[in-house]
N, C-alpha and C. Protein backbone atom coordinates (compact mmCIF):
# COMPACT_ATOMS: atom_id res chain seq x y z
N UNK A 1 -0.07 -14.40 10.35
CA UNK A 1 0.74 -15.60 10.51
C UNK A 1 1.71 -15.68 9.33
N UNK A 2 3.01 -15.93 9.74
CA UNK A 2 4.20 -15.77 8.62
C UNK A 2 4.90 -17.68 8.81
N UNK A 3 4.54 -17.94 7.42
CA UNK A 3 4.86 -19.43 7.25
C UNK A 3 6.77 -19.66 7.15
N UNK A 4 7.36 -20.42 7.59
CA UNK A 4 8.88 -20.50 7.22
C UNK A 4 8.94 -20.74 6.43
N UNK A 5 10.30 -20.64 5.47
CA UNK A 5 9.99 -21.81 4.22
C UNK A 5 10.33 -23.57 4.42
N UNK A 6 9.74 -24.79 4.27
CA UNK A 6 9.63 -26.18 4.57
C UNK A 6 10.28 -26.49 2.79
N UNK A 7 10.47 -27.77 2.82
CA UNK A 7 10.31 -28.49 2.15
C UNK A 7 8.96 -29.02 1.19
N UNK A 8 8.78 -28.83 0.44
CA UNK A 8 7.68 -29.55 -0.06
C UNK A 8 7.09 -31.46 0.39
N UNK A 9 6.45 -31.78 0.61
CA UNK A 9 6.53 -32.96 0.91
C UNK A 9 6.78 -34.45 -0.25
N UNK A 10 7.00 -33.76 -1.86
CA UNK A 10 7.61 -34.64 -2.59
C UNK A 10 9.28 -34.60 -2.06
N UNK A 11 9.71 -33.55 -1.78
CA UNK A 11 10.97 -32.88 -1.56
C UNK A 11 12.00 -33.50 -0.76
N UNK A 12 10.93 -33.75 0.40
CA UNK A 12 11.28 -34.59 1.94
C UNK A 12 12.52 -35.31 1.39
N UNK A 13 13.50 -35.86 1.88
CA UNK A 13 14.28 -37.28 1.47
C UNK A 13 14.63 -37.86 2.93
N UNK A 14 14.70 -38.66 2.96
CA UNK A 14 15.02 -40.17 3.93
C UNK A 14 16.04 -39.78 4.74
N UNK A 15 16.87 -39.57 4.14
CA UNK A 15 18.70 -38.83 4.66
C UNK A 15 18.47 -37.81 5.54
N UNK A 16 18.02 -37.09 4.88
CA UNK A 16 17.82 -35.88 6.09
C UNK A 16 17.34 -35.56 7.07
N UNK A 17 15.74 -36.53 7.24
CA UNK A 17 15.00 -36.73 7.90
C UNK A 17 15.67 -37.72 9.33
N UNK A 18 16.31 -38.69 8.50
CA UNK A 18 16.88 -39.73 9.59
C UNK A 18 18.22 -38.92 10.24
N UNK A 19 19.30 -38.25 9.62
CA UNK A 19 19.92 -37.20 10.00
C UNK A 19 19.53 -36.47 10.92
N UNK A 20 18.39 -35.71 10.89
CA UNK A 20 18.05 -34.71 11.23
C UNK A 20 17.36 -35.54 13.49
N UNK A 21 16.65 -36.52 12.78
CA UNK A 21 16.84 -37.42 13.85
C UNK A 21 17.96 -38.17 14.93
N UNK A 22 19.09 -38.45 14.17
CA UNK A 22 20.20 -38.84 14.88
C UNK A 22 20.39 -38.02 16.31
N UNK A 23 20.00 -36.66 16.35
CA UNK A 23 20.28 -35.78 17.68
C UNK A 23 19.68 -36.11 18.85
N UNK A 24 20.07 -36.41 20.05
CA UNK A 24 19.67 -36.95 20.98
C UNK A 24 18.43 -35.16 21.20
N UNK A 25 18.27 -34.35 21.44
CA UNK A 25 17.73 -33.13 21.79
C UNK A 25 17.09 -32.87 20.55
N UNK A 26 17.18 -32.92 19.27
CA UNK A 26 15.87 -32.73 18.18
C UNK A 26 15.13 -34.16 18.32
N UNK A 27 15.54 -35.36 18.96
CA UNK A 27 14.95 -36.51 18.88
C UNK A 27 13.73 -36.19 19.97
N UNK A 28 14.38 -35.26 21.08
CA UNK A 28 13.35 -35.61 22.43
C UNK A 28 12.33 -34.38 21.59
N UNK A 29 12.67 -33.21 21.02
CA UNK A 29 11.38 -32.01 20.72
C UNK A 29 10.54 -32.83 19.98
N UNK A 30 11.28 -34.20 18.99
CA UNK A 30 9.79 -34.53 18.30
C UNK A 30 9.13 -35.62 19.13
N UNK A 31 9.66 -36.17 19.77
CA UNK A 31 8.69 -36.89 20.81
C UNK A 31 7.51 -35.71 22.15
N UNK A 32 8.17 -34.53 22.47
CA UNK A 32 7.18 -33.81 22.85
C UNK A 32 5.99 -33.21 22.04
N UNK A 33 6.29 -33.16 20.86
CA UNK A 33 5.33 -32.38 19.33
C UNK A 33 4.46 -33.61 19.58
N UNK A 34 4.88 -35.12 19.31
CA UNK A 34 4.25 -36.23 19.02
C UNK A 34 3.14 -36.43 20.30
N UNK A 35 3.51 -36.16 21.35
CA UNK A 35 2.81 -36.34 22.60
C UNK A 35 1.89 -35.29 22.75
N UNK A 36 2.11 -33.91 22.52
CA UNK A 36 1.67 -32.86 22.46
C UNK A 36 0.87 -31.76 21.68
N UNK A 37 1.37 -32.50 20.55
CA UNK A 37 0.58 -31.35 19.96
C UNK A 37 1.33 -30.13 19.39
N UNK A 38 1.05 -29.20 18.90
CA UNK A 38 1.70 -27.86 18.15
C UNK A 38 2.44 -27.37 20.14
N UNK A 39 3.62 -26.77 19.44
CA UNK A 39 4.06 -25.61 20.82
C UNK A 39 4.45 -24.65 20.65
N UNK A 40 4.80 -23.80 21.15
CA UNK A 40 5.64 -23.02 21.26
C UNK A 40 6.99 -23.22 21.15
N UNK A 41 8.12 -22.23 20.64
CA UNK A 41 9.21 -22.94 20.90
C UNK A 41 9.71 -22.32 22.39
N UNK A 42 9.34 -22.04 22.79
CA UNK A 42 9.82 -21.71 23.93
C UNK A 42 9.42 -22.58 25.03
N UNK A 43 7.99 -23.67 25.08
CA UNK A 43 7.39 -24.31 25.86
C UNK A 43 8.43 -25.79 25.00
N UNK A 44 8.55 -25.84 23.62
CA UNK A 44 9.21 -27.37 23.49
C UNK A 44 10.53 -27.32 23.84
N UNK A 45 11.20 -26.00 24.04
CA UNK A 45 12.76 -25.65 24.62
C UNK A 45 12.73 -25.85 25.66
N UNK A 46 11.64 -26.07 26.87
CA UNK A 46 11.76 -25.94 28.16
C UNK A 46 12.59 -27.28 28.44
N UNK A 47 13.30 -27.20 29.86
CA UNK A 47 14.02 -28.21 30.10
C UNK A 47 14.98 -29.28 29.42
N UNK A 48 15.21 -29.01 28.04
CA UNK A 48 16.39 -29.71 27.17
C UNK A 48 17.70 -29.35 27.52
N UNK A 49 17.98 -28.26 28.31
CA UNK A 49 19.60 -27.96 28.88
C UNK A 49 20.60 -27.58 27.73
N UNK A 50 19.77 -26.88 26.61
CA UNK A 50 20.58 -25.80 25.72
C UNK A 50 20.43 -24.90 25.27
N UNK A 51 21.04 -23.82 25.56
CA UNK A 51 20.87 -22.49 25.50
C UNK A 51 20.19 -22.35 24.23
N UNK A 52 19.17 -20.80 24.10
CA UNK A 52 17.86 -20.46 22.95
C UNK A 52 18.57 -20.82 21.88
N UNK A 53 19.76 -20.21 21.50
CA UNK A 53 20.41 -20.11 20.38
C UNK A 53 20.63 -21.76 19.63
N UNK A 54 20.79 -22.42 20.77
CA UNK A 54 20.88 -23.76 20.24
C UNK A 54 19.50 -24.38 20.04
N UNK A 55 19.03 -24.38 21.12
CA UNK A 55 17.49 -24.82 20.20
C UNK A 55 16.95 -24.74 19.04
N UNK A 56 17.15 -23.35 18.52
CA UNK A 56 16.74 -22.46 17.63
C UNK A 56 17.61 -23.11 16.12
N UNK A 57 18.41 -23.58 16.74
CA UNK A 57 19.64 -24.02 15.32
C UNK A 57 18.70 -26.20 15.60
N UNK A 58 18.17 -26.31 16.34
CA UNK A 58 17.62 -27.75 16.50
C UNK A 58 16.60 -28.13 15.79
N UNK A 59 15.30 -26.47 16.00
CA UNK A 59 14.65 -26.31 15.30
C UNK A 59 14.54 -26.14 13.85
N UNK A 60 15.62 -25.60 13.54
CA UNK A 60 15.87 -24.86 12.10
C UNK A 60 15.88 -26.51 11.45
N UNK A 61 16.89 -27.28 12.00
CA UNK A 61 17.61 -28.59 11.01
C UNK A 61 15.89 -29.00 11.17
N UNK A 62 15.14 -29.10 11.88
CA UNK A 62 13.98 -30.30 11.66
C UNK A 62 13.06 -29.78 10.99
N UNK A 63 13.38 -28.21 10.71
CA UNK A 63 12.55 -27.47 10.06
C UNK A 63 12.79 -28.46 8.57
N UNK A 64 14.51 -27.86 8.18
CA UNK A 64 15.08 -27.73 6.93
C UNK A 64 14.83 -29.21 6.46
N UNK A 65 14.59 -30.33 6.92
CA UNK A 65 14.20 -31.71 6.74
C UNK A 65 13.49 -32.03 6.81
N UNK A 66 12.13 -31.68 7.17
CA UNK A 66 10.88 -31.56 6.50
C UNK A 66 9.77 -32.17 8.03
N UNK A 67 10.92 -32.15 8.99
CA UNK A 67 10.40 -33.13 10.09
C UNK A 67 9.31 -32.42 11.03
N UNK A 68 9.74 -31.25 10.76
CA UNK A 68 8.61 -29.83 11.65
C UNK A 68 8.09 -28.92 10.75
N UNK A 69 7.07 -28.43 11.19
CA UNK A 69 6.24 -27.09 10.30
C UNK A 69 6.74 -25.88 11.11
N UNK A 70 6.85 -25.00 11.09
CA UNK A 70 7.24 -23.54 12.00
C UNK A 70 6.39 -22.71 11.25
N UNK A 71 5.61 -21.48 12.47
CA UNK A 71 4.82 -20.68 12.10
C UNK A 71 5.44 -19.31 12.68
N UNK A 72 5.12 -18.14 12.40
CA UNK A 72 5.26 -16.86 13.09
C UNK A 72 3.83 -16.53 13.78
N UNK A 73 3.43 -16.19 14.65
CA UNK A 73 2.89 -15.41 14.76
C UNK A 73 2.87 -14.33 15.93
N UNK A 74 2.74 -13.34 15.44
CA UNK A 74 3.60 -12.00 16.22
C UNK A 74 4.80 -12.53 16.34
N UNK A 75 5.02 -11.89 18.03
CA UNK A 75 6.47 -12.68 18.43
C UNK A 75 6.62 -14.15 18.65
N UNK A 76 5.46 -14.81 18.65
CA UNK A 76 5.30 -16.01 19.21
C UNK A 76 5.50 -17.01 17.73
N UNK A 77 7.25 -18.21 18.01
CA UNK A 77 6.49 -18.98 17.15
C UNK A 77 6.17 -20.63 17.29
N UNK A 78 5.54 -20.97 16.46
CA UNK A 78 4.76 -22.60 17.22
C UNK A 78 5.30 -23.60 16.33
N UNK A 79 5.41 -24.23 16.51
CA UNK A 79 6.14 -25.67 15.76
C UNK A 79 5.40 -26.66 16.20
N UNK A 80 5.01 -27.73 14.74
CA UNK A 80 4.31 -28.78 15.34
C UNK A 80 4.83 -30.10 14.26
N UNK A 81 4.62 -30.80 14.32
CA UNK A 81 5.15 -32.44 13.76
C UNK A 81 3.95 -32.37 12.50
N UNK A 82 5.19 -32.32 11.25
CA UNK A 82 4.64 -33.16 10.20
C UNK A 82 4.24 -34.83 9.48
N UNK A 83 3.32 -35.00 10.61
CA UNK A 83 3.24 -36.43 10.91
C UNK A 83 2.48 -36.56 9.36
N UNK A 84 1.83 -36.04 8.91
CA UNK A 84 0.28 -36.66 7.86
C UNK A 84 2.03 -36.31 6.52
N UNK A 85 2.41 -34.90 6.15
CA UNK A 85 3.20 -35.64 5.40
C UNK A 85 4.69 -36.25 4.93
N UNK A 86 4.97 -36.65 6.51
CA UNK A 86 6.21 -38.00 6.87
C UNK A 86 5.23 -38.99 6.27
N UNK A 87 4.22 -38.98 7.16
CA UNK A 87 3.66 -41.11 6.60
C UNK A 87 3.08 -40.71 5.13
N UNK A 88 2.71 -39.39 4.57
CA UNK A 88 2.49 -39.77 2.82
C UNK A 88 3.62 -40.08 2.31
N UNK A 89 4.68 -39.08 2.60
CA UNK A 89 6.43 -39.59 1.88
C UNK A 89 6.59 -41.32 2.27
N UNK A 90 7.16 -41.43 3.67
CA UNK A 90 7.63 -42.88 3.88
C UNK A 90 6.65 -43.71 5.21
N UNK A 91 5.40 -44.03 4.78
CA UNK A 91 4.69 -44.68 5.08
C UNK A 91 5.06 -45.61 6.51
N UNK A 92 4.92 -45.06 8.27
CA UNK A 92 5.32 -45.97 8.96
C UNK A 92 6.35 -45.80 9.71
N UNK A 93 7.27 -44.55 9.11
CA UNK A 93 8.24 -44.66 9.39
C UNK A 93 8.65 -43.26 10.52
N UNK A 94 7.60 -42.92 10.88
CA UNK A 94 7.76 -42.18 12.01
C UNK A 94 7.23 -42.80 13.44
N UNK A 95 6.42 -43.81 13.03
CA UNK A 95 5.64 -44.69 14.31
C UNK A 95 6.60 -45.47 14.65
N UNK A 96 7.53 -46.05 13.74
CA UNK A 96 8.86 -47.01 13.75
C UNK A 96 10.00 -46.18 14.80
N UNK A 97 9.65 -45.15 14.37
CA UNK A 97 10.89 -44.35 15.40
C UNK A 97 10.50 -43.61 16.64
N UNK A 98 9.07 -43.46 16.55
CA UNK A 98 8.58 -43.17 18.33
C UNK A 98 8.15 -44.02 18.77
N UNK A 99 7.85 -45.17 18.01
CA UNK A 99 7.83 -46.63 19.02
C UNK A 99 8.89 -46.79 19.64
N UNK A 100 10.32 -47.02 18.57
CA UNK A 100 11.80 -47.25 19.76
C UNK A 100 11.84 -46.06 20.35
N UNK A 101 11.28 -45.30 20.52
CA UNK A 101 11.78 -44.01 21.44
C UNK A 101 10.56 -44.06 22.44
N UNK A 102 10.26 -45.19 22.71
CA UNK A 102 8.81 -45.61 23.48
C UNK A 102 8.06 -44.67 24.02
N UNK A 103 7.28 -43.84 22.89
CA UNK A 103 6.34 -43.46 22.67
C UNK A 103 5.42 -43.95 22.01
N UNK A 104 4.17 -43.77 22.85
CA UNK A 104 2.57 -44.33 22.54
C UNK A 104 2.24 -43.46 21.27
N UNK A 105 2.04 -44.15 20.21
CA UNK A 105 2.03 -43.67 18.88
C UNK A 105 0.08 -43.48 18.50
């Protein structure tokens, strides 16, 4: 298993995170992570209506903002929601934003 490189979670900042959120299509992958669980990126790409290459650049920003974890393994890689440390950085403030995105938190 080959780790990406993340952010540290002192590192995280507010800006980027909420940035990184503004995208209507990185907004819906973290509401599927949140509902779901770790995926594939190929199973959280399904049905968003943008080509790999773009996903892949959707993934990267939520990577680079601390909002997703990304793993390698083999060819396969899995992405899952850094929920435990979003709420150590800013306490609340991911339930605040899949609540308005009415998701059961």
């Amino acid at each position: 298993m080959r780790l990406l490189p993340h952010p540290a979670t002192d590192d995280i900042q507010l800006t980027e995170v909420l940035r990184a959120l503004s995208d209507p299509i990185r907004m819906e992958i973290v509401v599927r992570l949140a509902s779901r669980g770790e995926m594939t990126c190929t199973d959280a790409g399904d049905d968003l209506g943008v080509h790999k290459s773009t996903a892949s650049h959707h993934y990267r920003t939520l990577r680079e903002a601390g909002v997703i974890m990304s793993k390698q393994e083999g060819r396969l890689k899995y992405i899952s929601l850094r929920r435990d440390d979003l709420d150590a950085r800013f306490p609340g403030l991911l339930d605040a934003i899949l609540s308005a995105a009415h998701v059961p938190v």
